[in-house]
N, C-alpha and C. Protein backbone atom coordinates (compact mmCIF):
# COMPACT_ATOMS: atom_id res chain seq x y z
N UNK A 1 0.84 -1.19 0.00
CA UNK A 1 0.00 0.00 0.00
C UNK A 1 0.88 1.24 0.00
N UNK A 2 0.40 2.08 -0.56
CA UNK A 2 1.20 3.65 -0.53
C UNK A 2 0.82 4.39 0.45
N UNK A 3 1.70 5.00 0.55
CA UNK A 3 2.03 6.03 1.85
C UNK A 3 1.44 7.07 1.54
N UNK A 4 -0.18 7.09 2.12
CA UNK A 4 -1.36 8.81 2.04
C UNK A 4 -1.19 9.38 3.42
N UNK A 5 0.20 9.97 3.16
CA UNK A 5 0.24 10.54 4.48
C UNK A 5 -0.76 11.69 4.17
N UNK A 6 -1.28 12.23 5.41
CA UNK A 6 -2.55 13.53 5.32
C UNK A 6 -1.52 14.67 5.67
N UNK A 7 -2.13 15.60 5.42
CA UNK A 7 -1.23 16.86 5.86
C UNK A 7 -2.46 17.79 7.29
N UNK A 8 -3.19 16.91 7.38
CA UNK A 8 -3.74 17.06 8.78
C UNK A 8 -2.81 16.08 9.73
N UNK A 9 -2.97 16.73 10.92
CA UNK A 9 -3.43 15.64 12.39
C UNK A 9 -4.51 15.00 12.81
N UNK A 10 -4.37 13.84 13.12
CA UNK A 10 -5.51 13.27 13.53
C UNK A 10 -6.11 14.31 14.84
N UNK A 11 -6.03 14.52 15.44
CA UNK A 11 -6.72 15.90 15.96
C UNK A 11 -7.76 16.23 14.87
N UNK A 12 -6.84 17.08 14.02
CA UNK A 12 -7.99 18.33 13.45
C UNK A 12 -8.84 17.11 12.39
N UNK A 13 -8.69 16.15 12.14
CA UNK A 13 -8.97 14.77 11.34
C UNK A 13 -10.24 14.33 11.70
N UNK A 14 -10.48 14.37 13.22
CA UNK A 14 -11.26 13.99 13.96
C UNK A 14 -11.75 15.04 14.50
N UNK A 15 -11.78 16.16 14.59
CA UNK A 15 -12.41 16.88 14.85
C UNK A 15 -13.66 17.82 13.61
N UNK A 16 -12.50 17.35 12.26
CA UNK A 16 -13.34 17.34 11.21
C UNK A 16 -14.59 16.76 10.81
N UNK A 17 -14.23 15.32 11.43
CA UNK A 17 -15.47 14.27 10.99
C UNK A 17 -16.79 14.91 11.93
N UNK A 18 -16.02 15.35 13.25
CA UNK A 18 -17.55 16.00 14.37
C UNK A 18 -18.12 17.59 14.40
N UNK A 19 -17.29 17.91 13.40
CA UNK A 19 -17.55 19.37 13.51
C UNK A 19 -17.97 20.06 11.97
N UNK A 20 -17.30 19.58 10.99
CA UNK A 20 -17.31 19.60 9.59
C UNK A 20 -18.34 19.22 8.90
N UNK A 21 -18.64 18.98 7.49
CA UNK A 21 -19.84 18.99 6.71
C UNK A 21 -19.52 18.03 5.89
N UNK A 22 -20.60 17.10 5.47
CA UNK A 22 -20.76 15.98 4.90
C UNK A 22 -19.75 16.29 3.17
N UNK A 23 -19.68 17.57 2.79
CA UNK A 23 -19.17 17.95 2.00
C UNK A 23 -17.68 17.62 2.24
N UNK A 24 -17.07 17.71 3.21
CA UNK A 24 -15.15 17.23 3.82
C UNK A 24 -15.39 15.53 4.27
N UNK A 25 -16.35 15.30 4.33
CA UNK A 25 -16.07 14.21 5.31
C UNK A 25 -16.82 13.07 4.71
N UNK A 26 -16.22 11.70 4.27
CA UNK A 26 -17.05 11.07 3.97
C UNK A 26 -17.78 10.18 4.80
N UNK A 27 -17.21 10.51 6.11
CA UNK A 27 -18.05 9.45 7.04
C UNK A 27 -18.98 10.03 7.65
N UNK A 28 -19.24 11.44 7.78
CA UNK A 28 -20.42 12.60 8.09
C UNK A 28 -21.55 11.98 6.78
N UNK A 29 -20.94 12.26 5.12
CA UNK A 29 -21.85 11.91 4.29
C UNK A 29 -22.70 10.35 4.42
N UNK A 30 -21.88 9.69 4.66
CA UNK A 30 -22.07 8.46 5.02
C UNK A 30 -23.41 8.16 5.88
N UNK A 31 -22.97 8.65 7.45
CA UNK A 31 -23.99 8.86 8.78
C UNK A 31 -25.21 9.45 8.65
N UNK A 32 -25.05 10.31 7.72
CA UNK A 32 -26.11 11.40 7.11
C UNK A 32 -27.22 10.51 6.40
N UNK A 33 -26.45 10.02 5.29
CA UNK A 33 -27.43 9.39 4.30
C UNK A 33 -28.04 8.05 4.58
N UNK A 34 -27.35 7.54 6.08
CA UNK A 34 -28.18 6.50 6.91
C UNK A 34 -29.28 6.63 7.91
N UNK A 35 -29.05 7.58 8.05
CA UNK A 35 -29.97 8.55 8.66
C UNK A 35 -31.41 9.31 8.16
N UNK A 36 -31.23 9.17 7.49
CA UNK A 36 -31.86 9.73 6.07
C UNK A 36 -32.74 11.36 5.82
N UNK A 37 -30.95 11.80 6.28
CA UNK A 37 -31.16 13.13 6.13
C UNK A 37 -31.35 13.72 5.16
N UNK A 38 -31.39 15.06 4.07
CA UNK A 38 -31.26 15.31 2.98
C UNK A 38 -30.12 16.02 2.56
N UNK A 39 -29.44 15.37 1.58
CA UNK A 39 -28.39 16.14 1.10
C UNK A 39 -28.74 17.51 -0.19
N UNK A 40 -27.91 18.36 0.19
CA UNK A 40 -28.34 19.98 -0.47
C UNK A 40 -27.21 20.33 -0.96
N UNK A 41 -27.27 20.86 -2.13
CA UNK A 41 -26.07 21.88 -2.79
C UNK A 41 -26.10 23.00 -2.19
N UNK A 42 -24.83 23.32 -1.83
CA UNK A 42 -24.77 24.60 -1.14
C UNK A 42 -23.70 25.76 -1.40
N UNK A 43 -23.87 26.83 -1.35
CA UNK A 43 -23.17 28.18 -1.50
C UNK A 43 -22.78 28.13 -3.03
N UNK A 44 -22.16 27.66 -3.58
CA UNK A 44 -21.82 28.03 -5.57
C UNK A 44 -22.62 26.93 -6.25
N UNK A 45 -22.95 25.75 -5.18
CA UNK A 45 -23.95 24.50 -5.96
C UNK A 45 -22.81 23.63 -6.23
N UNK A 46 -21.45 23.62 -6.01
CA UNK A 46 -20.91 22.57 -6.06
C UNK A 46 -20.74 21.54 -5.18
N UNK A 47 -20.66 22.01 -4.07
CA UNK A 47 -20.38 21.09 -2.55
C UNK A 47 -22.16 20.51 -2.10
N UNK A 48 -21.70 19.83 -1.80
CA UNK A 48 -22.85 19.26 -0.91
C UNK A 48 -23.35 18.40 0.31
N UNK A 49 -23.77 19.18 1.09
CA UNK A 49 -23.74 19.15 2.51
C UNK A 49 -25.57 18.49 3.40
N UNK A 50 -25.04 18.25 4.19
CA UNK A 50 -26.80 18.49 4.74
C UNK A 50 -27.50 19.98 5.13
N UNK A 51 -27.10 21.20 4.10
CA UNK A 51 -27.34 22.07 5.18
C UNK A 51 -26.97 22.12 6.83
N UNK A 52 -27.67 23.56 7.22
CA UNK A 52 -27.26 23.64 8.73
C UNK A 52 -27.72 23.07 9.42
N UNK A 53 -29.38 22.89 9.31
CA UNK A 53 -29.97 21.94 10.07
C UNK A 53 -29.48 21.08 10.36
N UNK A 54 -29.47 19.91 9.05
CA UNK A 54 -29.12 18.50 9.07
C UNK A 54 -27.58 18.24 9.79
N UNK A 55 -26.92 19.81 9.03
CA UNK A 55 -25.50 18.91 9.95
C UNK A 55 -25.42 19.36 11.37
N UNK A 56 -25.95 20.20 11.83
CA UNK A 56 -26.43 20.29 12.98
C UNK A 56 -26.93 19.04 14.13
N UNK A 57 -28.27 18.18 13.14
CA UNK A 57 -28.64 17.19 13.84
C UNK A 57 -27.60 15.72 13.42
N UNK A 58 -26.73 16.11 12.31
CA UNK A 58 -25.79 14.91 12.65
C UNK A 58 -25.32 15.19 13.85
N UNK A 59 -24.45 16.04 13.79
CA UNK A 59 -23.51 16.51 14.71
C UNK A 59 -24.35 15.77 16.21
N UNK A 60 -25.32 16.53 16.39
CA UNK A 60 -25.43 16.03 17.53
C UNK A 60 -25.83 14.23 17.95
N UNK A 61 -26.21 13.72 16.57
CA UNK A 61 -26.39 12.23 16.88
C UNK A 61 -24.87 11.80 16.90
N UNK A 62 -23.94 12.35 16.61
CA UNK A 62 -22.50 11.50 16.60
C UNK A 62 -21.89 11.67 18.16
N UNK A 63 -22.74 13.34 18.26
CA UNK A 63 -21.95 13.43 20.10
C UNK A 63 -22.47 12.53 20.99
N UNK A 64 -23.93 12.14 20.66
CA UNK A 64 -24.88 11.03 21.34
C UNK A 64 -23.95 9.28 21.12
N UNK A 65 -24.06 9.23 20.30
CA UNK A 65 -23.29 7.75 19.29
C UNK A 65 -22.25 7.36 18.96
N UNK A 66 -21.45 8.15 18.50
CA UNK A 66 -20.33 7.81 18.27
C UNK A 66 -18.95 8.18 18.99
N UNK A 67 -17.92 7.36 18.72
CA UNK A 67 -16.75 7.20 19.66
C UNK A 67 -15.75 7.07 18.63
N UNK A 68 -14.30 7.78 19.48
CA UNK A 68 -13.29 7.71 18.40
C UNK A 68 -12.39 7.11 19.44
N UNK A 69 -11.36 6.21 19.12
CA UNK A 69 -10.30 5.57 19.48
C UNK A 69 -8.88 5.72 18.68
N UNK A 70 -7.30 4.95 19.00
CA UNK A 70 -6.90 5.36 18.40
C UNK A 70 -5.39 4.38 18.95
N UNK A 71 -4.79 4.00 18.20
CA UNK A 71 -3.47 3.48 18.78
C UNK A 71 -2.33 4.33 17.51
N UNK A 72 -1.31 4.69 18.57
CA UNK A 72 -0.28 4.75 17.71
C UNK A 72 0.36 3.45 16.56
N UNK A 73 1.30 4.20 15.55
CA UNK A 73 1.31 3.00 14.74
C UNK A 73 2.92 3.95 13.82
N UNK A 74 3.74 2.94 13.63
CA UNK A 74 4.77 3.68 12.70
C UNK A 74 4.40 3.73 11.00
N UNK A 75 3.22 2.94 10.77
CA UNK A 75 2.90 2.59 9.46
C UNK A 75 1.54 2.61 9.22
N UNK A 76 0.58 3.60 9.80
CA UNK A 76 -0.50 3.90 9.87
C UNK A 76 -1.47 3.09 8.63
N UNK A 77 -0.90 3.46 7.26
CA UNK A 77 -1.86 3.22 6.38
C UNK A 77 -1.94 1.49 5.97
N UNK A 78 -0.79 0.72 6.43
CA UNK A 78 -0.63 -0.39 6.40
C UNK A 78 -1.87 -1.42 7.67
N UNK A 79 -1.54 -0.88 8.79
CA UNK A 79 -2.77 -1.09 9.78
C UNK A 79 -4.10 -1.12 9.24
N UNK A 80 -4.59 0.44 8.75
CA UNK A 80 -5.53 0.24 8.38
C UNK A 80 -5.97 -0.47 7.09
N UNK A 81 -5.13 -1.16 5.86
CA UNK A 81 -5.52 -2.13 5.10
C UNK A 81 -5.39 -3.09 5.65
N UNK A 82 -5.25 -3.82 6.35
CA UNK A 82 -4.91 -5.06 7.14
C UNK A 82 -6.48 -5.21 8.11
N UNK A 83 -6.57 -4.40 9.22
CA UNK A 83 -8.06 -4.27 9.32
C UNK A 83 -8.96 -4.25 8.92
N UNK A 84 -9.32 -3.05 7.40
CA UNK A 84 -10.11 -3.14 6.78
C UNK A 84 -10.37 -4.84 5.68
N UNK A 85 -9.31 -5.78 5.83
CA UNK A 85 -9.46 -6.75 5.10
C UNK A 85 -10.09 -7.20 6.42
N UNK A 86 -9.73 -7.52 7.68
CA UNK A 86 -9.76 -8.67 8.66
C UNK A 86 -11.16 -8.43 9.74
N UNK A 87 -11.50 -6.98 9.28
CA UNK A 87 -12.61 -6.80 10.20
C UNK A 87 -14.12 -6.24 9.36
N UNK A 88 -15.38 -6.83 9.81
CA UNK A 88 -16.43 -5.97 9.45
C UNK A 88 -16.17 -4.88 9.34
N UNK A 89 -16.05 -3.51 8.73
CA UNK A 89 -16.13 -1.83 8.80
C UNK A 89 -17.14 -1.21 7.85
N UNK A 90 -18.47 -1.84 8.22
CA UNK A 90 -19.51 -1.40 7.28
C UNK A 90 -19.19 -0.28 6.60
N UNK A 91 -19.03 0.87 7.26
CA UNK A 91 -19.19 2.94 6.71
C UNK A 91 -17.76 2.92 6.12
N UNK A 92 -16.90 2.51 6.01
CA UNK A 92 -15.31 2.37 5.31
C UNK A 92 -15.89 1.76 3.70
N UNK A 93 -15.82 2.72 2.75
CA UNK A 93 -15.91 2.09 1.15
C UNK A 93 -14.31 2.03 1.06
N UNK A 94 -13.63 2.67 1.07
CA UNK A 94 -11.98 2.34 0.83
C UNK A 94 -11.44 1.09 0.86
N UNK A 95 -11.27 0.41 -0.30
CA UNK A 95 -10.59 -1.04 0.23
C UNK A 95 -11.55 -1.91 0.97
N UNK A 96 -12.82 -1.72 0.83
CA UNK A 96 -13.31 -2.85 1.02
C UNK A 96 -14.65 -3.23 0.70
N UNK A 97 -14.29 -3.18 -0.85
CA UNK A 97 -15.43 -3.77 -1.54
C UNK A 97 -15.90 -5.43 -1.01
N UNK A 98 -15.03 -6.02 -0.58
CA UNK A 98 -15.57 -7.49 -0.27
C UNK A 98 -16.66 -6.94 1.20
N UNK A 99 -16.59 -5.98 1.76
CA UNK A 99 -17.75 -5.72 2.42
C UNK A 99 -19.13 -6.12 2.14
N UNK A 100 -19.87 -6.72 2.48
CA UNK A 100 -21.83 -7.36 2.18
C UNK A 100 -22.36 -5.94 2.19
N UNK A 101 -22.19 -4.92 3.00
CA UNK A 101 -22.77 -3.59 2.99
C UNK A 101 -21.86 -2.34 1.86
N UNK A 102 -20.91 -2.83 1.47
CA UNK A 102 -20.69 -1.58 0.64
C UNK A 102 -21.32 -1.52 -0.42
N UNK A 103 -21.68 -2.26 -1.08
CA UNK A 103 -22.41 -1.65 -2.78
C UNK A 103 -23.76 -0.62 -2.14
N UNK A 104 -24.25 -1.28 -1.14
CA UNK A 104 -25.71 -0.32 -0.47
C UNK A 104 -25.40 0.59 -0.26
N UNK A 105 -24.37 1.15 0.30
CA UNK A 105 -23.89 2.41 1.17
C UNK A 105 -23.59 3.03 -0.19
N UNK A 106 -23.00 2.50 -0.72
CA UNK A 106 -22.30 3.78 -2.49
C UNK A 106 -23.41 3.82 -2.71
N UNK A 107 -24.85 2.90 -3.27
CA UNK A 107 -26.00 3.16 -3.73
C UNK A 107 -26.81 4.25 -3.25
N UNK A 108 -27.03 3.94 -1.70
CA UNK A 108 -27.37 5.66 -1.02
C UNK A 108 -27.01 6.36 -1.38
N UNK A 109 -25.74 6.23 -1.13
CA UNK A 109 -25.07 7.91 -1.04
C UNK A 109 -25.16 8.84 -3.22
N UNK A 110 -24.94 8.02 -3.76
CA UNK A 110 -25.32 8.16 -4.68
C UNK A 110 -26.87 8.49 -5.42
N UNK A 111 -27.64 7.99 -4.42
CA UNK A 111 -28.87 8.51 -4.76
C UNK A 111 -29.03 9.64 -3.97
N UNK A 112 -28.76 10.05 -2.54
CA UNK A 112 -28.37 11.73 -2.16
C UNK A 112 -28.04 12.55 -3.05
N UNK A 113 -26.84 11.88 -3.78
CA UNK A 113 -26.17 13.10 -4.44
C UNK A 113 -27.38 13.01 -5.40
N UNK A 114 -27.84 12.13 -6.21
CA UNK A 114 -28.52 12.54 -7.77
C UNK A 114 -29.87 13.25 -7.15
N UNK A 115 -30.35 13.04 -5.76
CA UNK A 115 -31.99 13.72 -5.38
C UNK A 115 -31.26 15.38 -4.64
N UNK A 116 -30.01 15.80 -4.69
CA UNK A 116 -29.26 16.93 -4.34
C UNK A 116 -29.08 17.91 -5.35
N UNK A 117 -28.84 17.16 -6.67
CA UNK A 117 -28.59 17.56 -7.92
C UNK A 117 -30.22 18.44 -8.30
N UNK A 118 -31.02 17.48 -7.99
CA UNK A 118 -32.51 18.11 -9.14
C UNK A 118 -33.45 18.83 -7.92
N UNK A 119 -32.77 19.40 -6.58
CA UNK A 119 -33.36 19.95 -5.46
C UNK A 119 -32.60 21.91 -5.88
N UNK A 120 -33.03 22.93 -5.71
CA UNK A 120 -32.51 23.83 -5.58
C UNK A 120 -31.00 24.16 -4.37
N UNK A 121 -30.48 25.27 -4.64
CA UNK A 121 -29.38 25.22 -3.90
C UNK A 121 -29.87 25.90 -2.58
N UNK A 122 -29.07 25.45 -1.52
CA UNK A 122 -29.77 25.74 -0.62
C UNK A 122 -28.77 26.58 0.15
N UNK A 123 -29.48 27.72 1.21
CA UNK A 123 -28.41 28.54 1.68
C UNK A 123 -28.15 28.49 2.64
């Protein structure tokens, strides 16, 4: 596997996924469209977000639900292909198409985006 080092910290990484918009984050888009929030084009109509509302009420179902963990690692991106082969990670599409739930999850999220597309932009 190649080396995607980020030019974030996991800090601001993770603070992205809880604070940020389905538009940066694909695991916000993800949570969102399981949820079955509505996804909206927003500010030039290119990005697309849940609006404020919606990411608002993600936000707060992830502070309710979700948990972040974390081990150090000298080879970060190697870990995580090795896991993503060896463990269930439903919301992970990266590398793991042999997932039973990923074709569903791209199918959602893909139908967000195309019912985002023929919705007005929203402000």
């Amino acid at each position: 596997m190649a080396n995607r080092t980020s030019t974030q910290n996991l800090r601001k990484r993770v603070r992205y996924h809880y604070r940020g918009n389905a538009a940066g984050s694909t695991l916000r888009l993800s949570l969102g469209c399981l949820l079955g929030l509505e996804l909206r084009r927003v500010g030039s109509g290119k990005r697309m977000t849940f609006a404020k509302a919606g990411e608002a009420t993600l936000s707060q179902w992830m502070a309710d639900n979700a948990q972040v963990c974390w081990i150090e690692h000298s080879e970060p991106w190697d870990l995580e292909s090795r896991l993503i082969a060896q463990l269930d990670l439903p919301l992970n599409l990266d590398q793991n198409r042999h997932n039973a739930f990923h074709s569903r999850l791209k199918e959602l999220r893909a139908q967000a985006r195309q019912q985002a597309r023929e919705l007005a932009i929203s402000s």
